[in-house]
PDB file of N, CA and C in Angstrom:
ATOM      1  N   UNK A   1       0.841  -1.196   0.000  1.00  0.00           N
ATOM      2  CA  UNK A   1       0.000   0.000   0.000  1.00  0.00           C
ATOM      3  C   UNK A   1       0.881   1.252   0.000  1.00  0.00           C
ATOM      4  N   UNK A   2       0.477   2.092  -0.675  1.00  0.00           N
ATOM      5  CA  UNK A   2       1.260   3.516  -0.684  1.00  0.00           C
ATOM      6  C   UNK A   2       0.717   4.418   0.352  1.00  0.00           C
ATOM      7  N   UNK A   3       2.152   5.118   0.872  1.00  0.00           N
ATOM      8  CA  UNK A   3       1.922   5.647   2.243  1.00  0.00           C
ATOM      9  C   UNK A   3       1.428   7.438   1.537  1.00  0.00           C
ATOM     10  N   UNK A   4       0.245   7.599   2.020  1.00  0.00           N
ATOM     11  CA  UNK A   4      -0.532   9.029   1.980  1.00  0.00           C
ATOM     12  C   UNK A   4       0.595   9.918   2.196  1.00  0.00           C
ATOM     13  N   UNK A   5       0.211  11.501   1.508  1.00  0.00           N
ATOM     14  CA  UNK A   5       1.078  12.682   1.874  1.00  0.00           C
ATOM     15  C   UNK A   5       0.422  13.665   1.442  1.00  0.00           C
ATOM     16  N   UNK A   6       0.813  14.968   2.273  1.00  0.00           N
ATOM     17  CA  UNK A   6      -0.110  16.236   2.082  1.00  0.00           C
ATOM     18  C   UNK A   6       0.906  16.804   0.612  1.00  0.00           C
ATOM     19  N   UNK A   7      -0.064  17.424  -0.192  1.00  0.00           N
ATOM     20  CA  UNK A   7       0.236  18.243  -1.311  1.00  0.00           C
ATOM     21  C   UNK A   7      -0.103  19.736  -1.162  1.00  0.00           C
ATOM     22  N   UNK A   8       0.817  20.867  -1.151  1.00  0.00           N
ATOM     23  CA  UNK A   8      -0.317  21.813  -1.254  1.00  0.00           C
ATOM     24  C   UNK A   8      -0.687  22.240  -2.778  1.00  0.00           C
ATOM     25  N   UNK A   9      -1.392  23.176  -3.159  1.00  0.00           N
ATOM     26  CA  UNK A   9      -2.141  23.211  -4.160  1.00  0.00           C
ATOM     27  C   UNK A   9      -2.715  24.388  -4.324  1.00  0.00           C
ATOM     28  N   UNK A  10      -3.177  25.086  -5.681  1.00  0.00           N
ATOM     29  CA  UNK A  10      -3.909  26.017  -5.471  1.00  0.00           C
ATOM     30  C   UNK A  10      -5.413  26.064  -4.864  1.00  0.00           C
ATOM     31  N   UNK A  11      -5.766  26.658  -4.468  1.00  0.00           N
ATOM     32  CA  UNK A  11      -7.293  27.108  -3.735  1.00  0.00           C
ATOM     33  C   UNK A  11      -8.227  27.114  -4.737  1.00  0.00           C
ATOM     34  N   UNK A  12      -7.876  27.259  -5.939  1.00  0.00           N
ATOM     35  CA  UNK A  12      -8.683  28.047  -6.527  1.00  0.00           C
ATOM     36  C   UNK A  12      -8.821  26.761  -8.360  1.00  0.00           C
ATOM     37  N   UNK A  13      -8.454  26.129  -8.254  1.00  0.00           N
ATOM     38  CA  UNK A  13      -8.053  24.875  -9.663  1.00  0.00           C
ATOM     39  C   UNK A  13      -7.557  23.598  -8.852  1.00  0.00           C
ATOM     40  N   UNK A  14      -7.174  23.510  -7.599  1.00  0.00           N
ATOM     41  CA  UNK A  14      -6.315  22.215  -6.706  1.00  0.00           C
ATOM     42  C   UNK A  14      -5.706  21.573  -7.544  1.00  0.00           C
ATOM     43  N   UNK A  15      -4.552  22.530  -8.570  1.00  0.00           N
ATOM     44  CA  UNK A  15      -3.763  21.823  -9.182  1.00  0.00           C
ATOM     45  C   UNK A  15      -2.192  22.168  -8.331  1.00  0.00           C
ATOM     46  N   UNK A  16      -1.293  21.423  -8.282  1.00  0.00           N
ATOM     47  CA  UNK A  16      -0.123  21.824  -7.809  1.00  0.00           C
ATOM     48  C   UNK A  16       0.620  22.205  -8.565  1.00  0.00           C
ATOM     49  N   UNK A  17       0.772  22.174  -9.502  1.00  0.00           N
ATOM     50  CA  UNK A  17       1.752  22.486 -11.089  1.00  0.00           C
ATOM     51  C   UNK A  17       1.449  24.141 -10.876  1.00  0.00           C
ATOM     52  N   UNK A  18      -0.175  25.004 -10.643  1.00  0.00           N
ATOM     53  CA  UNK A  18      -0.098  25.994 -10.376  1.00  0.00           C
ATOM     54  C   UNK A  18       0.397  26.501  -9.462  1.00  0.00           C
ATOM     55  N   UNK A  19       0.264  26.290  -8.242  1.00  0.00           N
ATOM     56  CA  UNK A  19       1.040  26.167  -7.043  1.00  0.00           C
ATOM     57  C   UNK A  19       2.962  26.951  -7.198  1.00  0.00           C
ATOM     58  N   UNK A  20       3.296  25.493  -8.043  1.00  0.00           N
ATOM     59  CA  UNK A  20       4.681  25.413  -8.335  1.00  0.00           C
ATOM     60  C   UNK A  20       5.059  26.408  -9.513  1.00  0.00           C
ATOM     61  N   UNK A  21       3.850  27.310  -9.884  1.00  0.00           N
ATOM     62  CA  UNK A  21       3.968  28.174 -10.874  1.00  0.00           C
ATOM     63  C   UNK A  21       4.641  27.442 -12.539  1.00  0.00           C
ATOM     64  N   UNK A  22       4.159  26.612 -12.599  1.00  0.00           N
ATOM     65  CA  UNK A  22       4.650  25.701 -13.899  1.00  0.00           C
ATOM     66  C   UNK A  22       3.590  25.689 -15.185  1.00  0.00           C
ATOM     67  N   UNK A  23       2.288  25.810 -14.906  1.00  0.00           N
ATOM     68  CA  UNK A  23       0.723  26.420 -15.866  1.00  0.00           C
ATOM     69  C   UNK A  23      -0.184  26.526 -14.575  1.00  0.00           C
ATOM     70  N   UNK A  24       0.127  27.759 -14.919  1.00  0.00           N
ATOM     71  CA  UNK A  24      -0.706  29.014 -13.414  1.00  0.00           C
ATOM     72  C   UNK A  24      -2.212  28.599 -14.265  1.00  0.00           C
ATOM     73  N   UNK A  25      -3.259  28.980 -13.292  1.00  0.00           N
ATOM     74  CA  UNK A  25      -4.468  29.170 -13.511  1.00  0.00           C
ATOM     75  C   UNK A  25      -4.826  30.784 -13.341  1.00  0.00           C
ATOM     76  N   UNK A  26      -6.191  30.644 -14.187  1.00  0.00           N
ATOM     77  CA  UNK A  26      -6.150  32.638 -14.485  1.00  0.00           C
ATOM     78  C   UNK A  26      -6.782  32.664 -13.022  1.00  0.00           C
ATOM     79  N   UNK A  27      -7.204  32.257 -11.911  1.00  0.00           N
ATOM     80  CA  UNK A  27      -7.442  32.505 -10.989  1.00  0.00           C
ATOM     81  C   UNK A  27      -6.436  32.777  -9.669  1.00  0.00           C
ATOM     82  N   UNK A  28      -5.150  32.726 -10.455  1.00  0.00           N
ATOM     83  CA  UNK A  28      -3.932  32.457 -10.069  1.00  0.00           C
ATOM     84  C   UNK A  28      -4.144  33.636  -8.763  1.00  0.00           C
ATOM     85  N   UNK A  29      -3.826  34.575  -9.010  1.00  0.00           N
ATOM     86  CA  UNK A  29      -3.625  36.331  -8.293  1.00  0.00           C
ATOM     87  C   UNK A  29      -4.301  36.126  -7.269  1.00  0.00           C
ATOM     88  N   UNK A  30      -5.351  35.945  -7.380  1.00  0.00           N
ATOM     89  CA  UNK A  30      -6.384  36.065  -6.070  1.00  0.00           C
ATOM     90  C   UNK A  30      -6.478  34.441  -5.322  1.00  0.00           C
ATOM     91  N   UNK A  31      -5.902  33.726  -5.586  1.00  0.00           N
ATOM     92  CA  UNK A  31      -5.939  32.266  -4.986  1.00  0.00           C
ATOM     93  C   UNK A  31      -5.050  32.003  -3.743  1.00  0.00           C
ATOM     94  N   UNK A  32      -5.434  31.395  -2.635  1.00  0.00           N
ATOM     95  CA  UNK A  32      -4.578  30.877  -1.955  1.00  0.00           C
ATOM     96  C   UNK A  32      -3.902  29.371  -2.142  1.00  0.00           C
ATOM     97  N   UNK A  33      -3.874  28.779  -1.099  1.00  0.00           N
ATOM     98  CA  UNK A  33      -3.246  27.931  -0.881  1.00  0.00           C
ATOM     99  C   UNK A  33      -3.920  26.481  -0.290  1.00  0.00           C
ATOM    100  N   UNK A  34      -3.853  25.681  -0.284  1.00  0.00           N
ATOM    101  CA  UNK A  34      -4.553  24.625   0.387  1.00  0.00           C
ATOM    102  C   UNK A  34      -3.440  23.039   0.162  1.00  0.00           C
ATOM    103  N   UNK A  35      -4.157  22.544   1.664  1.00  0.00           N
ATOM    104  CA  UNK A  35      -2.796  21.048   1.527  1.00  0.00           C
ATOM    105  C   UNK A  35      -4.018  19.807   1.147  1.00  0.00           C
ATOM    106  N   UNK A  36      -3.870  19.164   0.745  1.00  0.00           N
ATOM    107  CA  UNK A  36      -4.456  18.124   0.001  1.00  0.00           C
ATOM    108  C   UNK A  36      -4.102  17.036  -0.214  1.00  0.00           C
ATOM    109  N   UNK A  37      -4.316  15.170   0.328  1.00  0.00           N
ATOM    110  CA  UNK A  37      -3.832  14.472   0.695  1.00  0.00           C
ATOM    111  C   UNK A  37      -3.767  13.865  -0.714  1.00  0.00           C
ATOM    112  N   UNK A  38      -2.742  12.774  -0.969  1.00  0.00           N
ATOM    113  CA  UNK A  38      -1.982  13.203  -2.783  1.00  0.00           C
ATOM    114  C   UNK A  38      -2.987  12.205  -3.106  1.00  0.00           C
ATOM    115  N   UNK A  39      -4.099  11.351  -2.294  1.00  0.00           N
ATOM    116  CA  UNK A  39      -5.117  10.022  -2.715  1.00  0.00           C
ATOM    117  C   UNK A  39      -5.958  10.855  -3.057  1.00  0.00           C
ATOM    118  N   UNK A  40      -6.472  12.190  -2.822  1.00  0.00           N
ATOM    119  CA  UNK A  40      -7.251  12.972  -3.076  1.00  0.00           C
ATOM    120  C   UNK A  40      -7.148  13.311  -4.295  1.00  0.00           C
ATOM    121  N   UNK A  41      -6.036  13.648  -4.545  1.00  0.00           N
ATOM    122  CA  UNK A  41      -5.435  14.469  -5.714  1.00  0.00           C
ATOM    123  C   UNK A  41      -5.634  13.467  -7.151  1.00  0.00           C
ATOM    124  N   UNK A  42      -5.460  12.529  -6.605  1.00  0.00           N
ATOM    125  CA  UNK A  42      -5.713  11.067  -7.470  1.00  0.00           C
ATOM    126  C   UNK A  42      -7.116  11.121  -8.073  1.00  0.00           C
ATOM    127  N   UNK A  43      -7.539  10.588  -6.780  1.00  0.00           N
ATOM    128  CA  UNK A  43      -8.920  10.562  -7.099  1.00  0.00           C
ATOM    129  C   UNK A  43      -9.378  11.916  -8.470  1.00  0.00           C
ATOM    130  N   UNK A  44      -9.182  12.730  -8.033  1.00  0.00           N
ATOM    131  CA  UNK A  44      -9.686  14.155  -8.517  1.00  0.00           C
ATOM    132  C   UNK A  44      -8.840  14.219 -10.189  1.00  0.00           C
ATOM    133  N   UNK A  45      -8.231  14.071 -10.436  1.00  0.00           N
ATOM    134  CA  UNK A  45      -7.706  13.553 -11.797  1.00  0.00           C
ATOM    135  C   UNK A  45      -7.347  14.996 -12.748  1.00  0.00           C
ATOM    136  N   UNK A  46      -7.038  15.981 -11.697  1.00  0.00           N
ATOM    137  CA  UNK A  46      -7.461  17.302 -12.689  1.00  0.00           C
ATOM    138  C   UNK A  46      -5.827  17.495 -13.130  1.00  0.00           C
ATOM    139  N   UNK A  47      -4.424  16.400 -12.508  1.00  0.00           N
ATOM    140  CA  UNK A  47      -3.659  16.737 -13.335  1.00  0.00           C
ATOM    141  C   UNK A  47      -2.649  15.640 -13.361  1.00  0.00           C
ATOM    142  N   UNK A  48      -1.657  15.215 -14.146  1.00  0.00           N
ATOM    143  CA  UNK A  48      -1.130  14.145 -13.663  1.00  0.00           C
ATOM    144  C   UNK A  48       0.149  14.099 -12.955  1.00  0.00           C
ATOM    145  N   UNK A  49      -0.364  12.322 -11.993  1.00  0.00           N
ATOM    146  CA  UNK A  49       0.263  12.692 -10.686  1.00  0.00           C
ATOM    147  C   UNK A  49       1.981  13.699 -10.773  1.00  0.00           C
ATOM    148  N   UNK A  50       2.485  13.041 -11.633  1.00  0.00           N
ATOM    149  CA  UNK A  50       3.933  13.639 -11.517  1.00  0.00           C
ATOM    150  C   UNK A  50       4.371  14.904 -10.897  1.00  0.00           C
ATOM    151  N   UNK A  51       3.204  15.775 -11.370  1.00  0.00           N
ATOM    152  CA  UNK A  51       3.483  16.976 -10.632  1.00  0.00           C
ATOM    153  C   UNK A  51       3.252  17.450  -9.403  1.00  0.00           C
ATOM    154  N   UNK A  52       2.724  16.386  -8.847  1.00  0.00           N
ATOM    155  CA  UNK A  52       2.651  16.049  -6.966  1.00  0.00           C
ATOM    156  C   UNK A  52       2.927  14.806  -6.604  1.00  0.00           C
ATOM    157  N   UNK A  53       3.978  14.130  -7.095  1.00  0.00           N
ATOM    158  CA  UNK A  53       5.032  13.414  -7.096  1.00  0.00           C
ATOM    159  C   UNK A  53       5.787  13.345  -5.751  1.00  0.00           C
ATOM    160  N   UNK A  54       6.203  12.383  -5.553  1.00  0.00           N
ATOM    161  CA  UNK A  54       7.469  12.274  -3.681  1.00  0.00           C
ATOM    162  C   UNK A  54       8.489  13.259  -4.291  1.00  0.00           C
ATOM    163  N   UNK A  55       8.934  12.607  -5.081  1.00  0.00           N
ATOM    164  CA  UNK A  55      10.221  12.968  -5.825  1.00  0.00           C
ATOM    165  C   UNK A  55       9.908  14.644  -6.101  1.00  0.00           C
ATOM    166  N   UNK A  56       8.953  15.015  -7.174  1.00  0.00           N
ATOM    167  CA  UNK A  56       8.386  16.223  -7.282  1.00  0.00           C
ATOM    168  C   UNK A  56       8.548  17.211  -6.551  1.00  0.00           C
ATOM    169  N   UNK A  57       7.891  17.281  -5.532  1.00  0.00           N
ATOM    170  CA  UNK A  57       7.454  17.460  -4.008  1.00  0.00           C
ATOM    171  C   UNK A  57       9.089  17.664  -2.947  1.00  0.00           C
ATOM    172  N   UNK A  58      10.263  17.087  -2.964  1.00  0.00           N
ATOM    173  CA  UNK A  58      11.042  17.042  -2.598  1.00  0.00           C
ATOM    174  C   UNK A  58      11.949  18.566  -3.692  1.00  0.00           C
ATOM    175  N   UNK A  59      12.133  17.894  -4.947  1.00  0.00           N
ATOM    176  CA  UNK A  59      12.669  19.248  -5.603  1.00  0.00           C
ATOM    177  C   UNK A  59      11.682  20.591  -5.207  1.00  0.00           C
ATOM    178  N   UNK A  60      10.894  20.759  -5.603  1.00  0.00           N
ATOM    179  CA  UNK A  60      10.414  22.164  -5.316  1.00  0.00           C
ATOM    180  C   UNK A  60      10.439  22.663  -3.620  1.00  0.00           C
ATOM    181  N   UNK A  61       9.514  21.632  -2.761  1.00  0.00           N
ATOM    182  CA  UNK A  61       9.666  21.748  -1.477  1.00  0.00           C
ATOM    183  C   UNK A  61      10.624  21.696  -0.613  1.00  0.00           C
ATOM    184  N   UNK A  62      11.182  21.204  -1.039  1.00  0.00           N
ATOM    185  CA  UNK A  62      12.825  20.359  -0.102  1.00  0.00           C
ATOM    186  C   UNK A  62      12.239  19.383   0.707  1.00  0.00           C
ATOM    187  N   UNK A  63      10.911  18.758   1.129  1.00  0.00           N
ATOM    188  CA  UNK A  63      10.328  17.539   1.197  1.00  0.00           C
ATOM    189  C   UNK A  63       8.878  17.472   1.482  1.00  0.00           C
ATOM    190  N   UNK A  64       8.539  15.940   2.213  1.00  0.00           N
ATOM    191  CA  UNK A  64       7.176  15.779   2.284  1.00  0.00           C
ATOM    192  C   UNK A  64       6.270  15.439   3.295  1.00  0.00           C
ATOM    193  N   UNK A  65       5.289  15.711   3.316  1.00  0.00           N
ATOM    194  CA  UNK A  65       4.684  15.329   5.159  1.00  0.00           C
ATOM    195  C   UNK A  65       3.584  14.148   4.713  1.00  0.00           C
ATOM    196  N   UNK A  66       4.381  13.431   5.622  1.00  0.00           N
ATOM    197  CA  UNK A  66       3.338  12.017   5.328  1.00  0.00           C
ATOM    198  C   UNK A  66       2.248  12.292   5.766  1.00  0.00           C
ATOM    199  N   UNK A  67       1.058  11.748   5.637  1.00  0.00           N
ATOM    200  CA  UNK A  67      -0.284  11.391   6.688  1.00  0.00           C
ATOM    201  C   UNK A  67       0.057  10.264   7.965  1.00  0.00           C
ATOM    202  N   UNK A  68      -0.488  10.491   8.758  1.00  0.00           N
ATOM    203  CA  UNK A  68      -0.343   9.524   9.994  1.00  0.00           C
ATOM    204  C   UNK A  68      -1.598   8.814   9.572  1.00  0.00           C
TER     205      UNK A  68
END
């Protein structure tokens, strides 16, 4: 089984690629922030996983917070 981890994401599209400023959403400016567990992110299919990736997630972030 794969061990869960928080992603954050935009507020406003819950894509992380926007987030990571890589294809911003036009809601970009006025959007916050939100953490989002990466099974979620799955489920939700709005981008692929790679860009909320362990590995991913480690380069941009410098790392990752598991779920307990």
């Amino acid at each position: 089984m794969r061990r869960d981890y928080y992603v954050t994401v935009c507020s406003a599209c819950r894509c992380a690629s926007c987030w990571h400023a890589e294809f911003m959403c036009q809601a970009n400016r006025h959007a916050g922030t939100v953490e989002v567990l990466a099974s979620e992110l799955r489920r939700e299919d709005r981008e692929h996983p790679r860009y909320f990736s362990v590995s991913k997630l480690r380069e941009v972030c410098g790392d990752v917070r598991y779920a307990t």
